[in-house]
Structure formats: structure tokens, C-alpha cells
Protein backbone atom coordinates (compact mmCIF):
# COMPACT_ATOMS: atom_id res chain seq x y z
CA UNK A 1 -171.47 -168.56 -17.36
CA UNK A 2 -173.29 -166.32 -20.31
CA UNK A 3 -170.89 -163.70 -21.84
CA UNK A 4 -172.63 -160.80 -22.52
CA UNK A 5 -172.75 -159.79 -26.52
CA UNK A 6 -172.41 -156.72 -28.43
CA UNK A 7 -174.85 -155.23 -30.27
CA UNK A 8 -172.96 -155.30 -33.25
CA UNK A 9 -173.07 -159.06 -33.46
CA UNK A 10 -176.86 -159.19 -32.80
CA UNK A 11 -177.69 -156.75 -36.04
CA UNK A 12 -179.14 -158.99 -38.86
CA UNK A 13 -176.57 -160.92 -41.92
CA UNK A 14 -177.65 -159.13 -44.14
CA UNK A 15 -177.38 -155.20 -42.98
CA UNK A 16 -173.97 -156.27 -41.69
CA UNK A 17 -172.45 -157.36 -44.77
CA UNK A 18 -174.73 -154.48 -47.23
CA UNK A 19 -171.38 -152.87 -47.30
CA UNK A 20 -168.35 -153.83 -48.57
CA UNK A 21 -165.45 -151.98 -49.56
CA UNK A 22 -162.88 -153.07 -52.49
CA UNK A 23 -160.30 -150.36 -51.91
CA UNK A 24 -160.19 -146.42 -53.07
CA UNK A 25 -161.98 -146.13 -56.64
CA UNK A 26 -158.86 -146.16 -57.97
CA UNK A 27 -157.76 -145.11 -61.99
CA UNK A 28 -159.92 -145.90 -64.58
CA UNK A 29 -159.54 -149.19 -66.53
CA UNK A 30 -160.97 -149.99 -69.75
CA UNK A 31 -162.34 -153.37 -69.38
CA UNK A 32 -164.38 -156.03 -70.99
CA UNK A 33 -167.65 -157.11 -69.50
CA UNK A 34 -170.11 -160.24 -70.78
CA UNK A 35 -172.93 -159.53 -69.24
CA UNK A 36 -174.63 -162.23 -66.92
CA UNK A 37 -177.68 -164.35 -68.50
CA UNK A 38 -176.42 -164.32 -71.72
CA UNK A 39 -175.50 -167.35 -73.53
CA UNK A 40 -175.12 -168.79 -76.93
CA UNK A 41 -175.19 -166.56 -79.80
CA UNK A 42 -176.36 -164.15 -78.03
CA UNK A 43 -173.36 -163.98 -76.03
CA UNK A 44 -171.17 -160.20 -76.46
CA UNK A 45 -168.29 -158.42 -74.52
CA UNK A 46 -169.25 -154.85 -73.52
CA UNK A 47 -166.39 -152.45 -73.41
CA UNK A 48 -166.80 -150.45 -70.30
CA UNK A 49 -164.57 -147.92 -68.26
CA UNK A 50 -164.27 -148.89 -64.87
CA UNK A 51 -162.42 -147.91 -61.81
CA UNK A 52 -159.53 -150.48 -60.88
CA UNK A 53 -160.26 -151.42 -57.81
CA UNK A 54 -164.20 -151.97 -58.35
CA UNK A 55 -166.08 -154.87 -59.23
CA UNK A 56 -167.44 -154.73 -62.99
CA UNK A 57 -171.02 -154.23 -62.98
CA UNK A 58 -173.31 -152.15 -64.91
CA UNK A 59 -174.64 -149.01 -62.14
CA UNK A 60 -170.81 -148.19 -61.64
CA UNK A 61 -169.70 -147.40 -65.61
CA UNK A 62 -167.40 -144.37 -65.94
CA UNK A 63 -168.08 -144.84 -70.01
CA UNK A 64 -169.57 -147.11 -72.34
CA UNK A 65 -167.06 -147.72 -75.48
CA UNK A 66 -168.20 -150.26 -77.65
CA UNK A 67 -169.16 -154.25 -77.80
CA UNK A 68 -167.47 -157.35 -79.39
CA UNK A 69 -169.28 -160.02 -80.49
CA UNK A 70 -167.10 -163.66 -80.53
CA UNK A 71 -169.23 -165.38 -82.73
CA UNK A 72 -168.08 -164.41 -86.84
CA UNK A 73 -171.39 -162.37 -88.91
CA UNK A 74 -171.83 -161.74 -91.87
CA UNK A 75 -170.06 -159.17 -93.86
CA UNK A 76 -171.89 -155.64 -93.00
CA UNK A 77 -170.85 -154.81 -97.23
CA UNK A 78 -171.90 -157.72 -99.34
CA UNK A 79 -174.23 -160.09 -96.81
CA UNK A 80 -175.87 -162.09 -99.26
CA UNK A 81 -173.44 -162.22 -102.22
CA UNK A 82 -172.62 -164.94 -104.57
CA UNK A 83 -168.89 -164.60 -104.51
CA UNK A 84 -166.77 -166.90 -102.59
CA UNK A 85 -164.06 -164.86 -101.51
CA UNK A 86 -166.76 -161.98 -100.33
CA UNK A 87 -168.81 -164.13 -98.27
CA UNK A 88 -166.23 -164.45 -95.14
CA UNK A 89 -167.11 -164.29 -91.74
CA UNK A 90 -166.28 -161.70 -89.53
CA UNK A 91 -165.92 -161.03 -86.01
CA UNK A 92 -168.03 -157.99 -85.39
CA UNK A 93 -166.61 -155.17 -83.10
CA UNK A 94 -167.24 -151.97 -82.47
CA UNK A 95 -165.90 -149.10 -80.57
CA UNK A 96 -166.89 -145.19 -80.02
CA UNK A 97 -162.95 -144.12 -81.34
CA UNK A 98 -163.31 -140.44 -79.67
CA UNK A 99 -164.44 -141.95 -76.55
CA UNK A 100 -161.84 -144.54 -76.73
CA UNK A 101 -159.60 -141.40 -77.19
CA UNK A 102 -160.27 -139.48 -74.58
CA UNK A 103 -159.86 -142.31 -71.83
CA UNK A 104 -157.23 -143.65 -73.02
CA UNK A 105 -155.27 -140.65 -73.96
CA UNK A 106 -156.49 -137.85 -71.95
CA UNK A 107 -157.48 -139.77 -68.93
CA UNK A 108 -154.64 -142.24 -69.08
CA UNK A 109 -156.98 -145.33 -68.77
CA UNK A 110 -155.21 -148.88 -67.80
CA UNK A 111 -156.18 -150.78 -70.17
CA UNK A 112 -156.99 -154.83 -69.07
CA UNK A 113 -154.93 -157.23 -70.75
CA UNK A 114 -157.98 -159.03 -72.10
CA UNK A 115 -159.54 -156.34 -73.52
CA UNK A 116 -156.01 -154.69 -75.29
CA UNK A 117 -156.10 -158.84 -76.76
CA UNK A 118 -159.19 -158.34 -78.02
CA UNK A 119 -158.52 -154.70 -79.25
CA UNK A 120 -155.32 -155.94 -81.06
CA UNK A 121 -156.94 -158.72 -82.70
CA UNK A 122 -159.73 -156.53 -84.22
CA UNK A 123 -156.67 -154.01 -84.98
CA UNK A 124 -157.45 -150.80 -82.81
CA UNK A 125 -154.38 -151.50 -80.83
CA UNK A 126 -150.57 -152.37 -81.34
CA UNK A 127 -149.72 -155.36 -80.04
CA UNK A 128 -149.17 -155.43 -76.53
CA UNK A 129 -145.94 -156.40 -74.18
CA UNK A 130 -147.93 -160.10 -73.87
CA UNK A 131 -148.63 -160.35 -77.32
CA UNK A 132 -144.84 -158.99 -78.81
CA UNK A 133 -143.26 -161.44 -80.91
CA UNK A 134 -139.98 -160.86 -81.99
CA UNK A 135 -140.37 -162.76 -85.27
CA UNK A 136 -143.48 -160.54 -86.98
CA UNK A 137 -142.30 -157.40 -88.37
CA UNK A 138 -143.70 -154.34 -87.01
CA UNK A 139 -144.68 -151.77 -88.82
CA UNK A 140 -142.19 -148.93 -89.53
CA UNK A 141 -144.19 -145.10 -88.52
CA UNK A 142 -141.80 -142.87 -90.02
CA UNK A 143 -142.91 -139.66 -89.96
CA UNK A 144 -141.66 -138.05 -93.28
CA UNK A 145 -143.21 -141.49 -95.07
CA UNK A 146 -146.53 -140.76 -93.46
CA UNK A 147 -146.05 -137.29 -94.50
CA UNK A 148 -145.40 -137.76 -98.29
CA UNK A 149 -148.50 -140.52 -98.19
CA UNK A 150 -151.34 -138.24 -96.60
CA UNK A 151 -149.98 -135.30 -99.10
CA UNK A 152 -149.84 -137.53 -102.27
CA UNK A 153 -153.23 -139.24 -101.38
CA UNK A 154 -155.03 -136.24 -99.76
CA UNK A 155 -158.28 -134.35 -101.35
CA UNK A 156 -158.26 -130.88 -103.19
CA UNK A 157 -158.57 -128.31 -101.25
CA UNK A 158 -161.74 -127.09 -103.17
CA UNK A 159 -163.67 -130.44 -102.87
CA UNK A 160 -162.12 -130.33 -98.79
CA UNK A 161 -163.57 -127.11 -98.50
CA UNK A 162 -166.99 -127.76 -99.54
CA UNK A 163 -167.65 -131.13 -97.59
CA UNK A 164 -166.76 -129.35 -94.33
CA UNK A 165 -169.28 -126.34 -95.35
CA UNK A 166 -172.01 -128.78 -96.11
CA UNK A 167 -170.89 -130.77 -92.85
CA UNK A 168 -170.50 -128.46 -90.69
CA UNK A 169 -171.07 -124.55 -91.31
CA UNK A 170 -173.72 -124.71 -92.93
CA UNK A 171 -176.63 -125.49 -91.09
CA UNK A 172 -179.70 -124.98 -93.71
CA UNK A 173 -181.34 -127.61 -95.30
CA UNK A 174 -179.73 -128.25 -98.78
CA UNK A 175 -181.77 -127.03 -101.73
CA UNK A 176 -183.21 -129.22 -104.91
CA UNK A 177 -180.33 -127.57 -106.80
CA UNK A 178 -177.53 -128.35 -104.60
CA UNK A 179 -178.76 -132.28 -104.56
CA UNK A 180 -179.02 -132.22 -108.42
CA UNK A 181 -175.98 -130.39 -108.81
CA UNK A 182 -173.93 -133.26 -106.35
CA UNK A 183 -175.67 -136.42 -107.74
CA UNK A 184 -173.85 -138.35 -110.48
CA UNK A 185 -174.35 -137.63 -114.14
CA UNK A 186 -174.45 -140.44 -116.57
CA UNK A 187 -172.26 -140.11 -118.92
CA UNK A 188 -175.44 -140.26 -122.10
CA UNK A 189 -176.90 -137.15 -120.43
């Protein structure tokens, strides 16, 4: 005998499974992404924000922080130079710091355990609970120390003052006279 169906099982594949749910959005997470397609040396990790409990793709970013290239580059200071000990390879990566700030500190971002890896290695980040190793001495942030350092190693207050009026307050173009005035003299002139 012939059952009769519902019309839920006669809609089409694909309209039934267009949406799929993986939880509430959840907390951000910082997270790294390698974009699909990409191989070789042209290979990179994005560093997104994401919500926890969605997948990472690119039309859901809370934030875009910065990229990490795995494969080592050139030296951004010297990348043609004769020395020996300047021409290391680096592993290049980058990373918007007030950004970072912000969802990290003010939005109290998860952080993946990848991704802090990655951001300890490039040293953004203190070593995680996964990476702690009880033999390497950590460093010692005493607050008087830190103190005495900034004071002893900090600029005069004149030259302090006048970078953050050219920086900032100032919002005129410099004159011929201020240039010539900030450029170097040799020391025969």
C-alpha cells in the first residue's frame, strides 16, 4: 500500500539543506585562516576575528588583523646586502597592534591555539599554557625596573613636544624653513 508523503520531503536537496545552523554566533575568536586555492609560495595565514561557533570563511569576518607568511623573505632592512650575518631569512608577519588590542583586550577575544603558536613564535604573545616550559626562563616584568628603564631611556621633553605638534596638532603643510631647519647638517657646513 502507498504511504502518503509530506511535502517537506518532496522540496528539492538543495533548498532543504541551504540552511544550516552551527550554534548561537557565539564570542569572538581570533583565528587563523589559509585561504582556499592557494598553494606554494604563495601560500599565507590570514588573521581574522571570527565568532566561535561559525565556520571560517571570508563574508562572516568580525575584523581583519594581519597575515603570516610560512615561507622565510628577505630581510625588509638590508635585502640585497653583502654581509653574511645580515642576509637571514625571515618569517614575515604582520599584525594591525590596535586592532589586535581592542579584540583581544576590550572585547575579550578567545584566541585559537594555533594562531596564539603562531603569535608567540613571531613574539606578539607570551607563551601560552601549551607552549609553557618550565625549563626557559621567563622574563621578569617588574614594574619599578620598567619604570627606571622608560625614564632613563625616554626623549626630552622639548624634542617630545615638537614631534607630537608636527604629528598631530598641527595640521598645515610644513614650510621650506621648517624642512631645512629639521634636515641634518654636515658637520663641514
Amino acid at each position: 500500500m502507498l504511504r502518503r508523503v509530506g511535502t517537506r520531503l518532496a522540496l528539492p536537496i538543495n533548498n532543504r539543506l541551504s540552511k544550516r545552523y552551527y550554534g548561537a554566533p557565539g564570542a569572538p575568536k581570533i583565528v587563523s585562516y589559509v585561504p582556499r586555492g592557494l598553494t606554494g609560495r604563495y601560500l599565507h595565514h590570514d588573521i581574522l576575528v571570527n565568532r566561535v561557533h561559525q565556520k571560517s570563511n571570508m563574508t562572516r569576518v568580525l575584523g581583519y588583523l594581519g597575515k603570516h607568511v610560512p615561507f622565510p623573505q628577505k630581510s625588509l632592512w638590508s635585502p640585497d646586502t653583502p654581509i653574511p650575518q645580515d642576509s637571514h631569512l625571515f618569517k614575515l608577519t604582520t599584525l594591525d597592534i590596535d586592532s589586535f588590542k581592542y579584540w583581544f583586550g576590550v572585547r575579550r577575544a578567545l584566541v585559537d591555539r594555533t594562531t596564539w603558536k603562531l603569535l608567540w613564535r613571531a613574539g606578539l604573545l607570551p607563551p601560552s599554557y601549551y607552549q609553557n616550559n618550565p625549563l626557559t626562563p621567563r622574563p621578569v616584568f617588574d614594574k619599578e625596573e620598567l619604570m627606571k628603564y622608560y625614564l632613563r631611556n625616554r626623549k626630552p621633553l622639548a624634542v617630545q613636544q615638537r614631534e607630537d605638534y608636527l604629528n598631530y596638532k598641527n595640521s598645515l603643510i610644513r614650510t621650506a624653513d621648517e624642512k631645512a631647519a629639521d634636515r641634518p647638517k654636515a658637520p663641514w657646513l
